[in-house]
C-alpha atoms as a PDB file:
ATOM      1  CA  UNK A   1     175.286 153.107  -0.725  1.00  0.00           C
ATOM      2  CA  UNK A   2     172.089 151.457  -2.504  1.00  0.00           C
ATOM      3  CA  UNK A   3     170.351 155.247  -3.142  1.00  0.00           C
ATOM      4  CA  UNK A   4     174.291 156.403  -4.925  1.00  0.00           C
ATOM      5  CA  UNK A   5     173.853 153.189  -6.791  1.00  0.00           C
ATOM      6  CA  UNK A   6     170.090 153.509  -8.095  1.00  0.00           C
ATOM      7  CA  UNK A   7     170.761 156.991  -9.012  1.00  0.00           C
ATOM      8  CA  UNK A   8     173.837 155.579 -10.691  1.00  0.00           C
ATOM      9  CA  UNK A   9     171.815 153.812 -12.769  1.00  0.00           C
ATOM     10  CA  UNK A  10     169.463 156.402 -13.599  1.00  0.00           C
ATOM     11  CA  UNK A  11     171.856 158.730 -14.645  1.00  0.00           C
ATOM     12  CA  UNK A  12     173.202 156.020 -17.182  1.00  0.00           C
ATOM     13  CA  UNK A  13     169.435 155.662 -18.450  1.00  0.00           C
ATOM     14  CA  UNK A  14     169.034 159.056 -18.866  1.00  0.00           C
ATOM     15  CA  UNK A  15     172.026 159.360 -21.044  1.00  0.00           C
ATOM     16  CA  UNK A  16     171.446 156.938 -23.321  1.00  0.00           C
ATOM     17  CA  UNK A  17     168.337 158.251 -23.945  1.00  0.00           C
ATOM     18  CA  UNK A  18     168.973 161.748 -24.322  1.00  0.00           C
ATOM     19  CA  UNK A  19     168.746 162.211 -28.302  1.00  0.00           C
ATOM     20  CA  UNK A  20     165.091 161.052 -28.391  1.00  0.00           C
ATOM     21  CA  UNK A  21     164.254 163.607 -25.294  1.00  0.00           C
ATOM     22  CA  UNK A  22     166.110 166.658 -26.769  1.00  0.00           C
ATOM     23  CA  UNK A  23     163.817 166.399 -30.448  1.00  0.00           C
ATOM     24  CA  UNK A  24     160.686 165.911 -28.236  1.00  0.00           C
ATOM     25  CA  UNK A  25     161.882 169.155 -26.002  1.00  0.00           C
ATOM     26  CA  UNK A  26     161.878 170.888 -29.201  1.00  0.00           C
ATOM     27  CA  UNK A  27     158.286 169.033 -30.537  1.00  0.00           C
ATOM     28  CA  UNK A  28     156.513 170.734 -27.888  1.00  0.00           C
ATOM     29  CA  UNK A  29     158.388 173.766 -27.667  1.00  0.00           C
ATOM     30  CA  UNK A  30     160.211 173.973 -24.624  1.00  0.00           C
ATOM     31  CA  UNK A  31     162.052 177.179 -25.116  1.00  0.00           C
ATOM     32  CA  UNK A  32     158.539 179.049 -25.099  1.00  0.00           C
ATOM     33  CA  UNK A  33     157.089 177.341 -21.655  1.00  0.00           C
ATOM     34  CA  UNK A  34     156.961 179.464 -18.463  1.00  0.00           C
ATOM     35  CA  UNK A  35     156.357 177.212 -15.785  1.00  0.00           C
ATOM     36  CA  UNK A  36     157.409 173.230 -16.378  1.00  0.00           C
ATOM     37  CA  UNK A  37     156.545 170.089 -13.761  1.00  0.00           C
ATOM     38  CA  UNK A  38     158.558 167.152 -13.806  1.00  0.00           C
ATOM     39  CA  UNK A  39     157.195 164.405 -12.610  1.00  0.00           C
ATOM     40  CA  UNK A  40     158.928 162.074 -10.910  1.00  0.00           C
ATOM     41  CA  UNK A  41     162.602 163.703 -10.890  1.00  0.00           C
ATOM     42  CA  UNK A  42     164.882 161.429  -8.788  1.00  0.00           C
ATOM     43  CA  UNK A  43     167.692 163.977  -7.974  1.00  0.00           C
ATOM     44  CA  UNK A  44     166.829 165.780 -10.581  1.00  0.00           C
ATOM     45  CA  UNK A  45     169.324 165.377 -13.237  1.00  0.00           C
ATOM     46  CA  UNK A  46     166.658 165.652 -16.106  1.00  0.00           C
ATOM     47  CA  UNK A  47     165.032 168.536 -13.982  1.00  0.00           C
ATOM     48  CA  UNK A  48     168.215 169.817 -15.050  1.00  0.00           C
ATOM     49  CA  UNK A  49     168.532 169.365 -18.243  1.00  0.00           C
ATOM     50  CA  UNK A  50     164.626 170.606 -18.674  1.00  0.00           C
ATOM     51  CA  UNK A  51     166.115 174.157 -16.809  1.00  0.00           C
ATOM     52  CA  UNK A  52     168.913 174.331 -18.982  1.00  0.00           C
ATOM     53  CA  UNK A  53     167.202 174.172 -22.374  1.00  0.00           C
ATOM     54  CA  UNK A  54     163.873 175.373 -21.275  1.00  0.00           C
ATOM     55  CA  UNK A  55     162.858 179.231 -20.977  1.00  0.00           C
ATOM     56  CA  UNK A  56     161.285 179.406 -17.382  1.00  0.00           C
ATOM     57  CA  UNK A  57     160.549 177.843 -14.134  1.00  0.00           C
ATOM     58  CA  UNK A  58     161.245 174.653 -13.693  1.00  0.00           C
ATOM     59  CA  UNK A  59     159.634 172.246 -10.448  1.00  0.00           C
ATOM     60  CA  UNK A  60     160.348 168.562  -9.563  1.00  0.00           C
ATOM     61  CA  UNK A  61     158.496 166.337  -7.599  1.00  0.00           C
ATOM     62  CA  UNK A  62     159.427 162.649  -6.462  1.00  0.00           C
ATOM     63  CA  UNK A  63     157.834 160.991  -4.095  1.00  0.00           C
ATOM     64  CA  UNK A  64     161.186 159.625  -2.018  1.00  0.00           C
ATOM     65  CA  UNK A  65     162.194 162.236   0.207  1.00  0.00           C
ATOM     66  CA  UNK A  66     165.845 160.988   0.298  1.00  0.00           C
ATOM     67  CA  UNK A  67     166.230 161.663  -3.770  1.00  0.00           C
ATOM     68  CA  UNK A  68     164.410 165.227  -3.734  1.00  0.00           C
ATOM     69  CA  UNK A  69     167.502 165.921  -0.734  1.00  0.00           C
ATOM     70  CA  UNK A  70     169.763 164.766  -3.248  1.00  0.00           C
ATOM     71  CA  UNK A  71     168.292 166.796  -5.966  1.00  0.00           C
ATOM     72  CA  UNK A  72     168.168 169.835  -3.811  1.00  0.00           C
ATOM     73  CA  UNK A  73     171.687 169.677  -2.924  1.00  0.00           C
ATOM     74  CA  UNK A  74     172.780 169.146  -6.117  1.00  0.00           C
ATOM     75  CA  UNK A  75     170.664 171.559  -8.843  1.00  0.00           C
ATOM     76  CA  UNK A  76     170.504 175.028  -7.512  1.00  0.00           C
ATOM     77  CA  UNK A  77     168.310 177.567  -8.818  1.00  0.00           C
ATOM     78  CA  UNK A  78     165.317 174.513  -9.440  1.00  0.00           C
ATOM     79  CA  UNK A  79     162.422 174.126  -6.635  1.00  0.00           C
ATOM     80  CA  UNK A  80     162.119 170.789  -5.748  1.00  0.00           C
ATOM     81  CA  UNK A  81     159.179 169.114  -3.028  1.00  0.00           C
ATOM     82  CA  UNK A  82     158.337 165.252  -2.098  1.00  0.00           C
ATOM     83  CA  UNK A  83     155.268 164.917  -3.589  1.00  0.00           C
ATOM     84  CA  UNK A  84     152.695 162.183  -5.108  1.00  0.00           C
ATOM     85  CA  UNK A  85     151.935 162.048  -8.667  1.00  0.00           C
ATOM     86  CA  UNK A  86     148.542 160.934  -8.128  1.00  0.00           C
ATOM     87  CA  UNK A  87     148.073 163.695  -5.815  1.00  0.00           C
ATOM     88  CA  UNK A  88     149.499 166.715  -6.766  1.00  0.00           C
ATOM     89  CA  UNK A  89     149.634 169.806  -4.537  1.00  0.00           C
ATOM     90  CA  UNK A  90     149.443 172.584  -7.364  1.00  0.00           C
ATOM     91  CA  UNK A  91     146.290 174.479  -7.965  1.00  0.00           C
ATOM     92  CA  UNK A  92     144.425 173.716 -11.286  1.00  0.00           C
ATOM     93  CA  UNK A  93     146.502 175.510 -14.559  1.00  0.00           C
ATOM     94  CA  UNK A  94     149.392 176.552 -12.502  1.00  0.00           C
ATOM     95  CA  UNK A  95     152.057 175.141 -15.165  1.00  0.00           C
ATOM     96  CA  UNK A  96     151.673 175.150 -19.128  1.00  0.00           C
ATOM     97  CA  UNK A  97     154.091 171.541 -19.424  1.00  0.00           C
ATOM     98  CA  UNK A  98     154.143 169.051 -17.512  1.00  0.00           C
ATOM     99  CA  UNK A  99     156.883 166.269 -18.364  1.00  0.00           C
ATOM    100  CA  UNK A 100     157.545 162.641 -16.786  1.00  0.00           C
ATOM    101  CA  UNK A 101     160.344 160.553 -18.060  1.00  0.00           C
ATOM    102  CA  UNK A 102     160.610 156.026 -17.195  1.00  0.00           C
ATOM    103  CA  UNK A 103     158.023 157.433 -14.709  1.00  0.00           C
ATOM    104  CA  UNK A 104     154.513 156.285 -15.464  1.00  0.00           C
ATOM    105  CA  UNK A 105     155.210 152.697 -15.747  1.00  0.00           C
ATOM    106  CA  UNK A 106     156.216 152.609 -11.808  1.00  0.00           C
ATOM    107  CA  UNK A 107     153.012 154.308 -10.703  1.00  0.00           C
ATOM    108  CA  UNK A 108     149.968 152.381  -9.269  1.00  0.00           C
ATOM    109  CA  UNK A 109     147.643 154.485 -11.248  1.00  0.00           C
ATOM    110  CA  UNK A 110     149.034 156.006 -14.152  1.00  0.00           C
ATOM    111  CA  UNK A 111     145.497 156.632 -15.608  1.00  0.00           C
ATOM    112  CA  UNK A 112     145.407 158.888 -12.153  1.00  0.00           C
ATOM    113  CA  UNK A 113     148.605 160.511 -12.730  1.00  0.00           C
ATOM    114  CA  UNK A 114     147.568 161.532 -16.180  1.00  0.00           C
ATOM    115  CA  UNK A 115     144.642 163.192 -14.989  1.00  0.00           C
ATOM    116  CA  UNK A 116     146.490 165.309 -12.616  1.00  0.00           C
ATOM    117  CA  UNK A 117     149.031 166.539 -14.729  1.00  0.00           C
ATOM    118  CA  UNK A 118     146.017 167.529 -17.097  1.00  0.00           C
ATOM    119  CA  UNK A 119     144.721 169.424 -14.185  1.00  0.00           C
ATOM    120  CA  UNK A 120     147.698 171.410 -13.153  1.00  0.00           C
ATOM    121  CA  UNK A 121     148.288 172.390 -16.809  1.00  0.00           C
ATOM    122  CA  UNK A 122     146.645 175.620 -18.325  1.00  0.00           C
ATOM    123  CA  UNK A 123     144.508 175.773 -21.508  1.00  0.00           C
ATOM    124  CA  UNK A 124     147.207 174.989 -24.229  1.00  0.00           C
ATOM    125  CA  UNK A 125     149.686 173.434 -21.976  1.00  0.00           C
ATOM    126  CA  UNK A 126     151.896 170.745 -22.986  1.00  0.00           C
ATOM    127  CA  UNK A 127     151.978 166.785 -21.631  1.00  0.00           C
ATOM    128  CA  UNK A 128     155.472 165.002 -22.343  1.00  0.00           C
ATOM    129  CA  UNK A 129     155.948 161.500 -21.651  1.00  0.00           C
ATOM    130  CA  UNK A 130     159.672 161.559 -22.911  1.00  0.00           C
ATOM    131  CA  UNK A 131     160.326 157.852 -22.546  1.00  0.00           C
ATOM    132  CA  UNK A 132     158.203 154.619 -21.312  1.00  0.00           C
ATOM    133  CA  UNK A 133     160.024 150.760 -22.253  1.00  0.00           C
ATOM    134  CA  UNK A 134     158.489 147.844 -23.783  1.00  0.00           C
ATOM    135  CA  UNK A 135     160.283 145.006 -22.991  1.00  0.00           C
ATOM    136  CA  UNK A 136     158.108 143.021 -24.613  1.00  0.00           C
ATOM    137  CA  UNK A 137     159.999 144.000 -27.934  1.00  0.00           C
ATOM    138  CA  UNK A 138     163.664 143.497 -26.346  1.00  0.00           C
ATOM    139  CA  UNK A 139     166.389 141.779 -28.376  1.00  0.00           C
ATOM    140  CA  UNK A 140     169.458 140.552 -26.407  1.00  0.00           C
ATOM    141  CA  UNK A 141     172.712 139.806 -28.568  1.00  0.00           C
ATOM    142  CA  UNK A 142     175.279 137.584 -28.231  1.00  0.00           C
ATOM    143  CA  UNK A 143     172.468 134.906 -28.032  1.00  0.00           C
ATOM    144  CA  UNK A 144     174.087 133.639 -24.505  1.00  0.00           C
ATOM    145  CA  UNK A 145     172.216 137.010 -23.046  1.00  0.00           C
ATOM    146  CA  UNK A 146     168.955 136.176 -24.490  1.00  0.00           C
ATOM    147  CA  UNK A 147     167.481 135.019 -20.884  1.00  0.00           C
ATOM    148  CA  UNK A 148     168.086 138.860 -19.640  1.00  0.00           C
ATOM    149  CA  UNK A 149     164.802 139.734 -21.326  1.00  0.00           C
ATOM    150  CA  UNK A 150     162.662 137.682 -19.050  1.00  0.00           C
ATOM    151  CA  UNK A 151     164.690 138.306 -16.159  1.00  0.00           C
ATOM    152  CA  UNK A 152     163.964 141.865 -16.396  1.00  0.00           C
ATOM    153  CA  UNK A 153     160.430 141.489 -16.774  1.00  0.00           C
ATOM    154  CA  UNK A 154     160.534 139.757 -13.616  1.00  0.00           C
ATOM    155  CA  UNK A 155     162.531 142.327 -11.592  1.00  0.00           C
ATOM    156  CA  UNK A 156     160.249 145.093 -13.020  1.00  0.00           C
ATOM    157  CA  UNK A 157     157.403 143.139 -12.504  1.00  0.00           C
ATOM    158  CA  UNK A 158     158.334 142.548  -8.219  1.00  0.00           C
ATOM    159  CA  UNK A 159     159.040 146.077  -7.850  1.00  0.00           C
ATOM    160  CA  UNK A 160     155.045 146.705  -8.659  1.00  0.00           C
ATOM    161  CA  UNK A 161     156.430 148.311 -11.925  1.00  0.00           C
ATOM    162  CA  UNK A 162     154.937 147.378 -15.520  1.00  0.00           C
ATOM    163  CA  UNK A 163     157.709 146.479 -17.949  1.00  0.00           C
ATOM    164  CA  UNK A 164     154.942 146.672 -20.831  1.00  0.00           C
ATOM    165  CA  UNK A 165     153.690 149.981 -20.294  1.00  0.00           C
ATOM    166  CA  UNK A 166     155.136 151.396 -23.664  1.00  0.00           C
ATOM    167  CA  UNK A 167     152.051 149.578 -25.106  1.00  0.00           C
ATOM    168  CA  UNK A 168     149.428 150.860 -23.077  1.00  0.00           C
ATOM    169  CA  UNK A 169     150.653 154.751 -23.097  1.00  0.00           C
ATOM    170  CA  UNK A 170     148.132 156.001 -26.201  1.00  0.00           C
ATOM    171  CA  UNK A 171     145.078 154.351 -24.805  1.00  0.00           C
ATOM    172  CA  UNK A 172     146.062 156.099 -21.285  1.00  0.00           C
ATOM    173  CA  UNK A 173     146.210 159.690 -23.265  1.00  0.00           C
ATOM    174  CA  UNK A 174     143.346 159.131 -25.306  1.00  0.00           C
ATOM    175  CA  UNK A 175     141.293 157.586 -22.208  1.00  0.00           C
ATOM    176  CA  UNK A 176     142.085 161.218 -20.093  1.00  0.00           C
ATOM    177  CA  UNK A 177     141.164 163.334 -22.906  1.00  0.00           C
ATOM    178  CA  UNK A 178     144.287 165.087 -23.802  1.00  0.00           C
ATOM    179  CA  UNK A 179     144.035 166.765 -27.394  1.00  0.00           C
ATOM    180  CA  UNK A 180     146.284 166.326 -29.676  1.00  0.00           C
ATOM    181  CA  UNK A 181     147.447 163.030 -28.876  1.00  0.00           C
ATOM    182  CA  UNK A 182     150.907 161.619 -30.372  1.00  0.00           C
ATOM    183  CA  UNK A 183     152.702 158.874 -29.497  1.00  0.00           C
ATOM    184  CA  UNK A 184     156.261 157.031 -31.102  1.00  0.00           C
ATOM    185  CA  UNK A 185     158.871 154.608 -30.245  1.00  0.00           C
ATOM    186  CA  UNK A 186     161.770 154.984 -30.749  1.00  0.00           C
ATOM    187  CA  UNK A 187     164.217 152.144 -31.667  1.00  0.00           C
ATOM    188  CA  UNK A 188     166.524 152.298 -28.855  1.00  0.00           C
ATOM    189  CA  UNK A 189     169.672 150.612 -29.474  1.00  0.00           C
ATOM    190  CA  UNK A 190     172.508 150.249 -27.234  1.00  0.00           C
ATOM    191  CA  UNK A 191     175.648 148.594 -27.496  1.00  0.00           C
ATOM    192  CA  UNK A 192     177.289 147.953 -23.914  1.00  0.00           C
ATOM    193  CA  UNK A 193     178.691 150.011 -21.407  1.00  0.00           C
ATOM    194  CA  UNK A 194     182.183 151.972 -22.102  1.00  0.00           C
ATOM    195  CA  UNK A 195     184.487 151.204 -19.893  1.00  0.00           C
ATOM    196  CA  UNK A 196     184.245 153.656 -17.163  1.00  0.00           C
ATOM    197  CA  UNK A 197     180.536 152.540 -16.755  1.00  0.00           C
ATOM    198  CA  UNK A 198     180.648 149.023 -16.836  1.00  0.00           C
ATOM    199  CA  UNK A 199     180.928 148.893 -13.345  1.00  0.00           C
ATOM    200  CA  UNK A 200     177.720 150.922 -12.348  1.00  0.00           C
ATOM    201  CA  UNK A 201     175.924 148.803 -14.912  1.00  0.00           C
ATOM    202  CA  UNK A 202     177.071 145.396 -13.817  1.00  0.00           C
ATOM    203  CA  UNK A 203     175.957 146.740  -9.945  1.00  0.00           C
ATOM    204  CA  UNK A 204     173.049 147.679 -10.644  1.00  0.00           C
ATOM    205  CA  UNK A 205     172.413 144.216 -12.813  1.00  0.00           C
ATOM    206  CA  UNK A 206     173.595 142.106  -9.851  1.00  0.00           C
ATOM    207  CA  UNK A 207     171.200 144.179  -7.534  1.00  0.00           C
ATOM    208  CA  UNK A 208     167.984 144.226  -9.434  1.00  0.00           C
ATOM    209  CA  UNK A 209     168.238 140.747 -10.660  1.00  0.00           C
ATOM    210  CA  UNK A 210     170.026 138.265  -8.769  1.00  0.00           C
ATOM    211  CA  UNK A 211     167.689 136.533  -6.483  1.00  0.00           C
ATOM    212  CA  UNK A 212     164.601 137.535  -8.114  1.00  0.00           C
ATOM    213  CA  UNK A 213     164.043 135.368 -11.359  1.00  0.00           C
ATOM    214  CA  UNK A 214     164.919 131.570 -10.663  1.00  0.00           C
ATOM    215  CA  UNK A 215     164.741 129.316 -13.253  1.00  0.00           C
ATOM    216  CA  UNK A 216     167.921 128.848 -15.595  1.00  0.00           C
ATOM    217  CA  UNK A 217     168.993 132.389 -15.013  1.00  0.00           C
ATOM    218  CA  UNK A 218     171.841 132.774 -13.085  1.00  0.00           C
ATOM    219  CA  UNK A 219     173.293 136.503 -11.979  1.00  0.00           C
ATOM    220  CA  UNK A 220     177.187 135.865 -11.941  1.00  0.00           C
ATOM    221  CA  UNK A 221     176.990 133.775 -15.411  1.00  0.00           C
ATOM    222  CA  UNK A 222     175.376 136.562 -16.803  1.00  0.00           C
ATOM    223  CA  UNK A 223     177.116 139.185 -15.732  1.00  0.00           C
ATOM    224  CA  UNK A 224     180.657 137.476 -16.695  1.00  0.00           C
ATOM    225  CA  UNK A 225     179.014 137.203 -19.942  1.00  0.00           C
ATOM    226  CA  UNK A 226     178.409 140.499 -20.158  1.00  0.00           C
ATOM    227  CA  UNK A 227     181.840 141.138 -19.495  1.00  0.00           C
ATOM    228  CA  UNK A 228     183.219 139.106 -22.047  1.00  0.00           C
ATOM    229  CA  UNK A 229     180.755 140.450 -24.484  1.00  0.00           C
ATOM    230  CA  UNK A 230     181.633 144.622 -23.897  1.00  0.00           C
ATOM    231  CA  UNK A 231     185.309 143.225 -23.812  1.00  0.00           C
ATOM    232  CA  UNK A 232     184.560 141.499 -27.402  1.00  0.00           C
ATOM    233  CA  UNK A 233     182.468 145.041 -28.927  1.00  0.00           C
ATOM    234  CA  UNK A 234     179.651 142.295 -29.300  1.00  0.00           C
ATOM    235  CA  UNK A 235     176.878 143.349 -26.780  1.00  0.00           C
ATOM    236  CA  UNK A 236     173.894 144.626 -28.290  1.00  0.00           C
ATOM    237  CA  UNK A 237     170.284 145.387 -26.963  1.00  0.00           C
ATOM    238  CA  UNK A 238     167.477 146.725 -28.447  1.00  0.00           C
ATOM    239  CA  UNK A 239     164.199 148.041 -26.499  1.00  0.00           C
ATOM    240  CA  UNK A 240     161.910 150.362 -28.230  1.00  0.00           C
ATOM    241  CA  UNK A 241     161.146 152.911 -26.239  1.00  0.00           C
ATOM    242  CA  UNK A 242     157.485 154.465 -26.521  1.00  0.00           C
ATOM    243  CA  UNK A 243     157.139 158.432 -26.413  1.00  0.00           C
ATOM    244  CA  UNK A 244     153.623 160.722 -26.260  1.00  0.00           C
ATOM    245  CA  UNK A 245     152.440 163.927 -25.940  1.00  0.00           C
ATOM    246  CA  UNK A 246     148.703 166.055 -25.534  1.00  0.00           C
ATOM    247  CA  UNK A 247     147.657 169.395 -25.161  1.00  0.00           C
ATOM    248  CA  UNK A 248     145.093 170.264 -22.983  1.00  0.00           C
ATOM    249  CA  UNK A 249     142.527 171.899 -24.685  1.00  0.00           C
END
């Protein structure tokens, strides 16, 4: 099913980015927070992970009603409600962190989003963005791979997201007053799938990219390159991935 596969994907994201979001759970002291938003949760598998090394109350909120069902089904003990991130339907102050994670650069108005989750936090309260790409910076190795830069731009692009939001994330805090303001990249490195999930990955390439770039690209070239290059230990990518965080004064 296309919704098993995209959270698939997700959940393959979210693990190879995991290091940078544990230090930044400790940079803004997660243990000590009472009440934590994530925004934009898919089925909540970060929600979890939030919960589990957090101190208190944990909500997510997604705006697809089909991955909050799967998120309620699958974390117990976590409230979880469809909801829109420029919108939010939480009174002013009612949590004192509010994290988002690959979310920001998908939303129309992240300059709106910001200001909400300023709203909802209390006086002292926490902003996390935990991780927000730049593939402007992205290196593809073996060189016959090179082309998957663009081609993800593309995708990214057509989907209404921004694939050079990493860029534009300090201006955003700075621009919605947050106090405080930090921001890093990290240099994200990876190098291929393991074998158990090469599969999900080369899905989840064939369905976001084939049929949406043109040009020289072509999906099943690519991905039996891909193949060959996890089969070689060649395949290496690096994105940097942009982090930042405020306090609300």
């Amino acid at each position: 099913m296309e919704k098993d596969r995209d959270i698939a994907y997700l959940r393959l994201q979210a693990d190879w980015t995991r290091p940078m979001r544990i230090h930044l759970y400790r940079r803004i002291a997660l243990t000590a927070r009472r009440r934590v938003l994530d925004i934009g949760c898919a089925d909540g598998y970060i929600t979890a992970e939030i919960a589990a090394r957090g101190g208190g109350e944990v909500v997510g909120i997604d705006i697809c009603p089909e991955r909050i069902a799967a998120a309620r089904q699958k974390h117990s003990g976590i409230s979880f409600q469809t909801a829109d991130a420029h919108d939010l339907p939480f009174d002013d102050g009612a949590f004192d962190a509010v994290i988002t994670n690959f979310t920001l650069m998908w939303t129309k108005r992240p300059d709106r989003v910001l200001a909400e989750a300023k709203r909802v936090l209390a006086p002292g309260g926490a902003f996390l963005a935990s991780g927000e790409p730049d593939y402007g910076g992205r290196i593809d190795e073996p060189p016959s791979l090179t082309l998957l830069a663009d081609a993800w731009v593309g995708s990214i692009e057509a989907d209404g997201g921004d694939p050079f939001f990493g860029r534009r994330l300090k201006g955003l805090l700075m621009g919605v007053r947050f106090g405080s303001v930090e921001v890093g990249v990290a240099p994200s490195i990876w190098e291929g799938a393991a074998a158990g999930e090469l599969d999900t990955y080369l899905c989840s390439l064939r369905h976001f990219l084939a049929g949406r770039t043109g040009g020289a690209f072509d999906i099943e070239e690519t991905i039996d390159r891909e193949k060959e290059a996890a089969r070689s230990g060649t395949r290496l990518v690096f994105l940097p991935i942009f982090w930042g965080m405020g306090e609300k004064g």
